[in-house]
Protein backbone atom coordinates (compact mmCIF):
# COMPACT_ATOMS: atom_id res chain seq x y z
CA UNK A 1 0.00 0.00 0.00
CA UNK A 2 1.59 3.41 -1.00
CA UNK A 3 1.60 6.93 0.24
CA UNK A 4 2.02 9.86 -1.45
CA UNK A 5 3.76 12.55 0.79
CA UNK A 6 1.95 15.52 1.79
CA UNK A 7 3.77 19.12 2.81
CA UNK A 8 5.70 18.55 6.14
CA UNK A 9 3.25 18.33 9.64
CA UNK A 10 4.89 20.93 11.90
CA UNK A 11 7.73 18.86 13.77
CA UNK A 12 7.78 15.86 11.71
CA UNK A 13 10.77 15.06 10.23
CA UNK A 14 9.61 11.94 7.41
CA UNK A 15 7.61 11.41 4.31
CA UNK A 16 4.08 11.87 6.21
CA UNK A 17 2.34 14.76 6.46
CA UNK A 18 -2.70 20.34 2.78
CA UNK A 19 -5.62 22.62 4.01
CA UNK A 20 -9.10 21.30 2.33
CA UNK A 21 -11.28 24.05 1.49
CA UNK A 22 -14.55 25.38 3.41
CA UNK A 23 -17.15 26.34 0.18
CA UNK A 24 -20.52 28.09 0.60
CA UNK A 25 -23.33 25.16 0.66
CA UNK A 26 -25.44 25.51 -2.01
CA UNK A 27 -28.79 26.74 -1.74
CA UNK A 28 -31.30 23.68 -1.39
CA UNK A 29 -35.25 24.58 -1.66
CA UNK A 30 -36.74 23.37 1.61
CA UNK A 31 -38.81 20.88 0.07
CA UNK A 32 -36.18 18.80 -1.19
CA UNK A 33 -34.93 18.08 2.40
CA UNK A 34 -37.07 16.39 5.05
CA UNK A 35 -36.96 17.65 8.25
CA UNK A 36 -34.10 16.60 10.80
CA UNK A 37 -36.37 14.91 13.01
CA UNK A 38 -37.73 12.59 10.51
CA UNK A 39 -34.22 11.78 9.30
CA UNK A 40 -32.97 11.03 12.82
CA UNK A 41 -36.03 9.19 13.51
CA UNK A 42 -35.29 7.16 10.36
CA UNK A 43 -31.72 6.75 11.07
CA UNK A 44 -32.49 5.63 15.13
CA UNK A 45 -35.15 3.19 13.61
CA UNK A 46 -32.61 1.54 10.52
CA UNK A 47 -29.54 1.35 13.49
CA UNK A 48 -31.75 -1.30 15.10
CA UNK A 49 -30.04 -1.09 18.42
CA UNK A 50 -31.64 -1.81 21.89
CA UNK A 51 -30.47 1.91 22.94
CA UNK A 52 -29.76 4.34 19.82
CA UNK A 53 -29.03 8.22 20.00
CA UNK A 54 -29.43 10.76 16.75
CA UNK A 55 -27.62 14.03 17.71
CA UNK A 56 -27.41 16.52 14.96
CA UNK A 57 -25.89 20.65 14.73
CA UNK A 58 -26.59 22.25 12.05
CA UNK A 59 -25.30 25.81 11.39
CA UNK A 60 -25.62 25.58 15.76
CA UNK A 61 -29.26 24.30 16.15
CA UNK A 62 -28.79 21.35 17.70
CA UNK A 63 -31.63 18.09 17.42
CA UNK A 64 -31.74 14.77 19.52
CA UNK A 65 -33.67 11.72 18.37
CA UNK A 66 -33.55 8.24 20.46
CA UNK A 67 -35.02 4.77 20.79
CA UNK A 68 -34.21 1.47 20.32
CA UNK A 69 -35.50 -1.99 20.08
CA UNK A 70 -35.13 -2.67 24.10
CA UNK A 71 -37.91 -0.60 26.80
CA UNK A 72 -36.18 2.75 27.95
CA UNK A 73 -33.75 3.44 30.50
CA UNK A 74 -34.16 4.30 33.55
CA UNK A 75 -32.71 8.11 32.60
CA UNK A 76 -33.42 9.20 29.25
CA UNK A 77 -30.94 7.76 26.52
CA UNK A 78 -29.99 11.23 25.62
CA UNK A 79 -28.54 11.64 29.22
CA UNK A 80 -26.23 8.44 29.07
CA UNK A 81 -22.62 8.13 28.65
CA UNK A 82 -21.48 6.15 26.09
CA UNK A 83 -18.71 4.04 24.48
CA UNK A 84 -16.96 5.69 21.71
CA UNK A 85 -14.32 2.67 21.25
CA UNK A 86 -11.80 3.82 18.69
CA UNK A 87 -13.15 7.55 18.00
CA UNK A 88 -11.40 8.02 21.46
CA UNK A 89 -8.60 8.91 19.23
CA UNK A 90 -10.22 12.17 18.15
CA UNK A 91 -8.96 13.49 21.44
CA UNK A 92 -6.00 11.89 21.96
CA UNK A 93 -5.11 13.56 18.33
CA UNK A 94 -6.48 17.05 19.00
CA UNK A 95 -4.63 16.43 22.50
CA UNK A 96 -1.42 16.00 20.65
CA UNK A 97 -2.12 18.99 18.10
CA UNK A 98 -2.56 21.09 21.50
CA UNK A 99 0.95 20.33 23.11
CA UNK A 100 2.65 20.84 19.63
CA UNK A 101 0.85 24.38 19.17
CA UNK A 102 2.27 25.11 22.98
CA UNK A 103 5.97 24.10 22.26
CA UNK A 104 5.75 21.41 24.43
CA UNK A 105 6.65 18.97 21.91
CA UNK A 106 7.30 18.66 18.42
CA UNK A 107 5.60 15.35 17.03
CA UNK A 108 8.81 14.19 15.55
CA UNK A 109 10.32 12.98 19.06
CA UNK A 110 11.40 9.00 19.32
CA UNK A 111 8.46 7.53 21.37
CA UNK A 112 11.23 4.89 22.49
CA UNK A 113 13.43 7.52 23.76
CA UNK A 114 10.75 8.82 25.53
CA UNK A 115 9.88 5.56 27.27
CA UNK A 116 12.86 4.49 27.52
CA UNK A 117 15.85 7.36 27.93
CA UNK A 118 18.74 5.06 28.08
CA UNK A 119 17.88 3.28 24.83
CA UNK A 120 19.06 5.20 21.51
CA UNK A 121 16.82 6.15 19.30
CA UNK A 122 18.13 4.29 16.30
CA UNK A 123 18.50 5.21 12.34
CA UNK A 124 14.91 5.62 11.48
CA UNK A 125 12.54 5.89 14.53
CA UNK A 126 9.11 5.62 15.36
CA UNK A 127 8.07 9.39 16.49
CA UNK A 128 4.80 10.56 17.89
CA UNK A 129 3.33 11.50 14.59
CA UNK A 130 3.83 8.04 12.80
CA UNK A 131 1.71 7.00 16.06
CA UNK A 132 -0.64 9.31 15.94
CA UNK A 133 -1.13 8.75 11.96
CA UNK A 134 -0.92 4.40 11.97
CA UNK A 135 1.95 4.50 9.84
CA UNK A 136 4.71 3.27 12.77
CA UNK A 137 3.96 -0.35 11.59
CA UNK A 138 3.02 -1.75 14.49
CA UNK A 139 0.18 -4.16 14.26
CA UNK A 140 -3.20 -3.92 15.15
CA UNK A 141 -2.38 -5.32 18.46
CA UNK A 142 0.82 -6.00 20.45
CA UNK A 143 2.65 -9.68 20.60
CA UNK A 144 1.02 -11.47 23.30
CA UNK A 145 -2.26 -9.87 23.19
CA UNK A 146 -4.14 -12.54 22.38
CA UNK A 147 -3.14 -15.19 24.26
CA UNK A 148 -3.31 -12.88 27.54
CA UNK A 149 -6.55 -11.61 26.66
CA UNK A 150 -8.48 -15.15 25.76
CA UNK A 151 -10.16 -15.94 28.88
CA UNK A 152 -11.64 -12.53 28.72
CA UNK A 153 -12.17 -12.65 25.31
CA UNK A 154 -16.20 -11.54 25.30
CA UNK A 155 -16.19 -9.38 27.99
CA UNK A 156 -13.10 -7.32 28.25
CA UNK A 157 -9.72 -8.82 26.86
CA UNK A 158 -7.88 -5.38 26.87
CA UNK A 159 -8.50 -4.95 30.89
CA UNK A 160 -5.79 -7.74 31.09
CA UNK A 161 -3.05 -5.93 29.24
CA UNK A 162 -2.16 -3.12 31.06
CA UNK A 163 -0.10 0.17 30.28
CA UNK A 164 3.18 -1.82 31.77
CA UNK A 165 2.40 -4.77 29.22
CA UNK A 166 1.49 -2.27 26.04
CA UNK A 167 4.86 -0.06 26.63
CA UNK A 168 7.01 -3.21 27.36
CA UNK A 169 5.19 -4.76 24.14
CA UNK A 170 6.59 -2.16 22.44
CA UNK A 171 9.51 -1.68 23.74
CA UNK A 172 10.50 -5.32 22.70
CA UNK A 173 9.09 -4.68 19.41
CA UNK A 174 11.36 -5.55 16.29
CA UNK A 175 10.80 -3.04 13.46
CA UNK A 176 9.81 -4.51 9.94
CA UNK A 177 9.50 -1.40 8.03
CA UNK A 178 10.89 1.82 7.65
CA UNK A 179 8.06 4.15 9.87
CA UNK A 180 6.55 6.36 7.19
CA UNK A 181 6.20 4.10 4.44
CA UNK A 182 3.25 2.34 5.13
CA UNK A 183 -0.16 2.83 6.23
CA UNK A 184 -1.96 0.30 8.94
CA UNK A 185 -4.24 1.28 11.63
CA UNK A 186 -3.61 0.13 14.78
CA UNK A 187 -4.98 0.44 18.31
CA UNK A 188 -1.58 -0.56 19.94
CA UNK A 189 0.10 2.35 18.32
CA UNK A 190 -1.60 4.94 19.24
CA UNK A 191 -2.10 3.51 22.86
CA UNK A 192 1.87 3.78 22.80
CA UNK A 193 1.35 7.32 22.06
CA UNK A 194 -1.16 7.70 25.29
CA UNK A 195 2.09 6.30 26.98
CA UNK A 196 4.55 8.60 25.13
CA UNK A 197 2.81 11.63 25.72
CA UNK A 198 3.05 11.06 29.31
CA UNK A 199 6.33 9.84 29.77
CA UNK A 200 7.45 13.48 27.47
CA UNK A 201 5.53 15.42 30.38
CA UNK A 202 5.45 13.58 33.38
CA UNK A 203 1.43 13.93 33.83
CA UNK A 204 -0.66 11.06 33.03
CA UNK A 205 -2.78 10.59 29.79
CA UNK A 206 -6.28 10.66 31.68
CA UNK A 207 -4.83 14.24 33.31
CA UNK A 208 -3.35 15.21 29.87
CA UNK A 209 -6.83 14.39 28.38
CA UNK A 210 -9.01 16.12 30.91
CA UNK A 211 -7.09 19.54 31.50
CA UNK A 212 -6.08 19.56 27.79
CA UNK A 213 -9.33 18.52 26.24
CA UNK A 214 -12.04 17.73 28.60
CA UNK A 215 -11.95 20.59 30.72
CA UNK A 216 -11.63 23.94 28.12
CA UNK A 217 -14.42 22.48 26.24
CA UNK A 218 -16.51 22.12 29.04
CA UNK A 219 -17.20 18.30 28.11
CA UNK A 220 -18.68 17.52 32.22
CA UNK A 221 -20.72 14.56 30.48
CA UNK A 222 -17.52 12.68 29.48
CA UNK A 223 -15.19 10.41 31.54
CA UNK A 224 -12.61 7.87 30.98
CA UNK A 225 -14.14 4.77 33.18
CA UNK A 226 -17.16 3.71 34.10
CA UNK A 227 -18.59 4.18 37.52
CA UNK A 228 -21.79 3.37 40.13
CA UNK A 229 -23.67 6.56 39.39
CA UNK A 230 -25.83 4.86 36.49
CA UNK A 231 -25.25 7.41 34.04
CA UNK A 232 -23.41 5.16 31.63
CA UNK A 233 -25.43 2.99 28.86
CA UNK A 234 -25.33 -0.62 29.05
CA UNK A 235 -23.92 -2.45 26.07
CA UNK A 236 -25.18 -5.49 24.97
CA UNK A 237 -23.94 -8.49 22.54
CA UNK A 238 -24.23 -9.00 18.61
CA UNK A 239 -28.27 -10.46 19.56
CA UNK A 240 -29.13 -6.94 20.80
CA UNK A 241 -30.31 -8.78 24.24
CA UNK A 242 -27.27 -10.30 26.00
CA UNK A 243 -25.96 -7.41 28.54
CA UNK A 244 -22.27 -6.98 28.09
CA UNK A 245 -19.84 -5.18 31.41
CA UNK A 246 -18.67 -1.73 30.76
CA UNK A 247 -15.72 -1.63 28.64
CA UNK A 248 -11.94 -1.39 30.44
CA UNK A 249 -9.59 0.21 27.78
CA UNK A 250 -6.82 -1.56 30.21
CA UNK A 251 -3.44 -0.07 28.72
CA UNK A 252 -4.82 1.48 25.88
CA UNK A 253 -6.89 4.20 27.13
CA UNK A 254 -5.65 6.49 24.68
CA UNK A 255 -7.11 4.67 22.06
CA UNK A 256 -10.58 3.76 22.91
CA UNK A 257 -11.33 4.48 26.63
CA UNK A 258 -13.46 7.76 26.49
CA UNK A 259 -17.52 7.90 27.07
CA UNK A 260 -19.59 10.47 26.95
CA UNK A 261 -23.00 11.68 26.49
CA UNK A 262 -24.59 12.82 22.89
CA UNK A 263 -24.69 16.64 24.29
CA UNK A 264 -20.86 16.42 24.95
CA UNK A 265 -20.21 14.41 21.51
CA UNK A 266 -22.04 17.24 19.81
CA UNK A 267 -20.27 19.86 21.57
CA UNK A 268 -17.11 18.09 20.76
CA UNK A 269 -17.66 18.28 17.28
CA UNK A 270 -19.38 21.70 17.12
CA UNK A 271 -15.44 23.36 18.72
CA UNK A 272 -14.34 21.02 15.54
CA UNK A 273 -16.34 23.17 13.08
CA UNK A 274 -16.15 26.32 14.48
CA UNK A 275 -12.66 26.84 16.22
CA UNK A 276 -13.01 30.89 16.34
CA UNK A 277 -15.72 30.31 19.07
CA UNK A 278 -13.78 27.30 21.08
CA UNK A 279 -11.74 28.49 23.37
CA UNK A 280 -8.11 30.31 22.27
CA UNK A 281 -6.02 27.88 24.04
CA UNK A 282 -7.41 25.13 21.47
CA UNK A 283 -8.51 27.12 18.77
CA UNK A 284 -5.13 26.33 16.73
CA UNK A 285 -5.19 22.52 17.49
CA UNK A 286 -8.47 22.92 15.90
CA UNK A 287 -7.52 24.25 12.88
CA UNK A 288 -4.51 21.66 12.90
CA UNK A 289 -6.96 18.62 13.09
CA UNK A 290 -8.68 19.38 9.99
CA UNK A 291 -5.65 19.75 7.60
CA UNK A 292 -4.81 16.64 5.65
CA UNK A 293 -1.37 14.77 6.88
CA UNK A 294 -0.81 12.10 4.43
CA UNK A 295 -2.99 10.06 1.43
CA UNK A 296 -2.97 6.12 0.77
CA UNK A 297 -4.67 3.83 -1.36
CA UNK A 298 -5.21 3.67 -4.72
CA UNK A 299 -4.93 6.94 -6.51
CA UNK A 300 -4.37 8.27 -3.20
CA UNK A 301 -7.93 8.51 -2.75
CA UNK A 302 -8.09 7.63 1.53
CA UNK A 303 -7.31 11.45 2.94
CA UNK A 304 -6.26 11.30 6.74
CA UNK A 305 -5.49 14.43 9.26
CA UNK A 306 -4.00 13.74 12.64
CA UNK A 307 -7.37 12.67 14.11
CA UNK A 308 -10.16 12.12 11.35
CA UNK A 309 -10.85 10.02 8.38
CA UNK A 310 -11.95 12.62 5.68
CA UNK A 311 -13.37 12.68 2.53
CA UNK A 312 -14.77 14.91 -0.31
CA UNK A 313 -18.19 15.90 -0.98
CA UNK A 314 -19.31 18.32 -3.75
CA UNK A 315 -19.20 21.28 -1.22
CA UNK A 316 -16.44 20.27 0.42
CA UNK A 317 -14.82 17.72 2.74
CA UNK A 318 -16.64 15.64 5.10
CA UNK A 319 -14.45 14.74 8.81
CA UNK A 320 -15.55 11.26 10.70
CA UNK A 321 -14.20 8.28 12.80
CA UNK A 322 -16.55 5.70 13.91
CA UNK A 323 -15.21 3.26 17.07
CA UNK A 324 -16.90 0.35 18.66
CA UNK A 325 -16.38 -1.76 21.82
CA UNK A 326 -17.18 -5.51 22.78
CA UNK A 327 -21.21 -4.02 23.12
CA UNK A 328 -21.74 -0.16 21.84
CA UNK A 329 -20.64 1.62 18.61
CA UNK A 330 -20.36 5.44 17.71
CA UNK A 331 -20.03 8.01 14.98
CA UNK A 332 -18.76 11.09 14.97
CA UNK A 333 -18.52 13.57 12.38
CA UNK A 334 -18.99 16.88 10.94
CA UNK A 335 -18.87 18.97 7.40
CA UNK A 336 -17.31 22.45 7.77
CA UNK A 337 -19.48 23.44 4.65
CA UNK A 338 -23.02 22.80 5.29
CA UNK A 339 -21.86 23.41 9.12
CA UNK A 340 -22.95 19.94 10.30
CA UNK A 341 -21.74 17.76 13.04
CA UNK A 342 -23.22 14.73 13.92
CA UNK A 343 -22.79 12.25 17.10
CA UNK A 344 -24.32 8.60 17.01
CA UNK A 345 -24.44 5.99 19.21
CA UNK A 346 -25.73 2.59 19.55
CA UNK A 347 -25.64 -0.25 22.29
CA UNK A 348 -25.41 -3.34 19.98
CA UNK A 349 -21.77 -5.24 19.21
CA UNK A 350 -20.67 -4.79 15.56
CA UNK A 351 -22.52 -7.73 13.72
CA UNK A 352 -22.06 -8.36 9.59
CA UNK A 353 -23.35 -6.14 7.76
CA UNK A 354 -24.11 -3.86 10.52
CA UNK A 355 -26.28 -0.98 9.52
CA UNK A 356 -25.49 1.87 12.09
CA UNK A 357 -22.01 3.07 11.06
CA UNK A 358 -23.31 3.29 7.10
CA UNK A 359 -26.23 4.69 8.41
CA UNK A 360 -24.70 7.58 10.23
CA UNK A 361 -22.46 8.07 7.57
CA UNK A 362 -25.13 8.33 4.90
CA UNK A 363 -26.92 11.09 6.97
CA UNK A 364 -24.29 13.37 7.55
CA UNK A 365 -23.11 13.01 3.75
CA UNK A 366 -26.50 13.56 2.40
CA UNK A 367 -26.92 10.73 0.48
């Protein structure tokens, strides 16, 4: 799989890391679009989920639709925390974007000098932005994984490989490729960034996360664990019956261990479109999200930023990741030029031919 090199991403030195383009939306009459409500609606009802959450901003008017094929919650679905699996990396990237705006790092450091200080970085390194952008090539998962995780394979294999096991993983790691050259997403990367990050500064991710992130965006209704207070959603298996226990991220918090409610998602992704009204000490990581790092594929046609999957529209380009754990799923994403940001959810496990990430997808592209 080839990559075409983009201009530089400030502080990295390699062939990875261009600015897409906000447009006007064109003018649609009113009658060719239904109203939100009945497209959430439709959306909640296709997702077939036992809990599902809708949560649409457009142009700042926000709209909430739930249900689900299971009787309600005790508190409203709307008012749950939920799983966001793998779009947990949306903040660990805009985290990153933050401390390199600030001068606190550069993104081309050695993450193995920074976990390890006595060991030499070597000829061709793995630095925080080959992490941050799966092209380090590590695998999916770190040597050892498996086996370790087995007996808790279907309820919550990565609670039994903690941060000591993912940095020593890694740490033992022998390099196949040159870092750079190759794209492959993996969870055990950027978890080693989670680890880096807090090695280069001495606080821990989950503090990193919260003062960094959490905390200037005023995101009260998201957390890193789940607790006793009953606010977080209850997953459930592929049958969409079977309750499944809260997801433990274990060592790899920074790449899946975030849950939060729709109103936080949405304001999340609202800073994302508009980063004149977030608040100045993230404004520029904002801006730094959005702009494309590297392209892969085929004619190049897979775009990637430092945090987002994105891809073109006619008006412009369209931002998402999607993430799931062992018994929720989410969506997140948002379109700079029809200034619309969406945040689904769903408490079902990923099943073939699961309809709720091309679902959400279909929505906020307007197809």
């Amino acid at each position: 799989m080839t990559m075409r090199p983009l201009p530089p991403w400030p502080g990295e030195p390699g062939p990875l890391d261009r600015e897409g383009t906000i447009r006007t939306p064109a003018v649609v009459a009113p009658a060719e679009v239904p109203p939100d409500d009945r497209l959430l609606a439709d959306a909640v009802t296709a997702s077939d989920a036992p809990d599902v959450v809708f949560a649409l901003s457009r142009h700042g008017r926000r709209t909430f639709r739930s249900g689900g094929t299971a009787p309600p919650p005790p508190l409203p679905r709307e008012d749950l925390r939920y799983e966001i699996g793998s779009a947990t990396k949306t903040f660990t990237g805009l985290l990153l974007a933050r401390l390199i705006h600030a001068g606190a790092l550069s993104g081309g450091e050695p993450a193995t000098t920074l976990l390890d200080g006595g060991r030499p970085a070597g000829a061709t390194p793995v630095t925080l932005a080959h992490l941050i952008t799966h092209t380090s090539g590590l695998p999916a998962l770190p040597a050892g994984f498996f086996l370790r995780g087995l007996p808790a394979w279907h309820t919550n294999p990565y609670a039994r490989f903690p941060a000591t096991r993912v940095v020593d993983a890694y740490l033992r790691h022998r390099q196949r490729r040159r870092p750079g050259t190759r794209w492959r997403y993996s969870n055990y990367g950027v978890a080693v960034l989670g680890h880096a990050l807090a090695a280069a500064t001495g606080t821990p991710w989950e503090d990193l996360v919260t003062e960094g992130v959490l905390r200037p965006l005023g995101l009260d209704g998201t957390t890193l664990r789940a607790d006793d207070s009953g606010l977080d959603a209850v997953g459930h298996g592929r049958d969409g019956e079977t309750p499944v226990p809260p997801f433990d991220a274990g060592g790899f918090q920074a790449a899946g261990a975030v849950r939060a409610t729709p109103q936080d998602l949405l304001a999340f992704l609202e800073a994302h479109l508009d980063p004149g009204e977030a608040p100045p000490e993230l404004a520029p990581a904002l801006r730094a999200v959005r702009r494309p790092v590297l392209r892969r594929g085929l004619t190049h046609r897979h775009v990637h930023t430092v945090a987002w999957f994105r891809h073109p529209t006619d008006g412009g380009p369209l931002y998402f990741h999607s993430g799931a754990t062992l018994g929720q799923q989410a969506f997140l994403g948002f379109r700079p030029d029809t200034g619309t940001a969406l945040a689904a959810v769903c408490t079902r496990r990923f099943r073939a031919h699961d309809p709720f990430v091309a679902t959400a997808y279909a929505l906020l592209a307007g197809e």
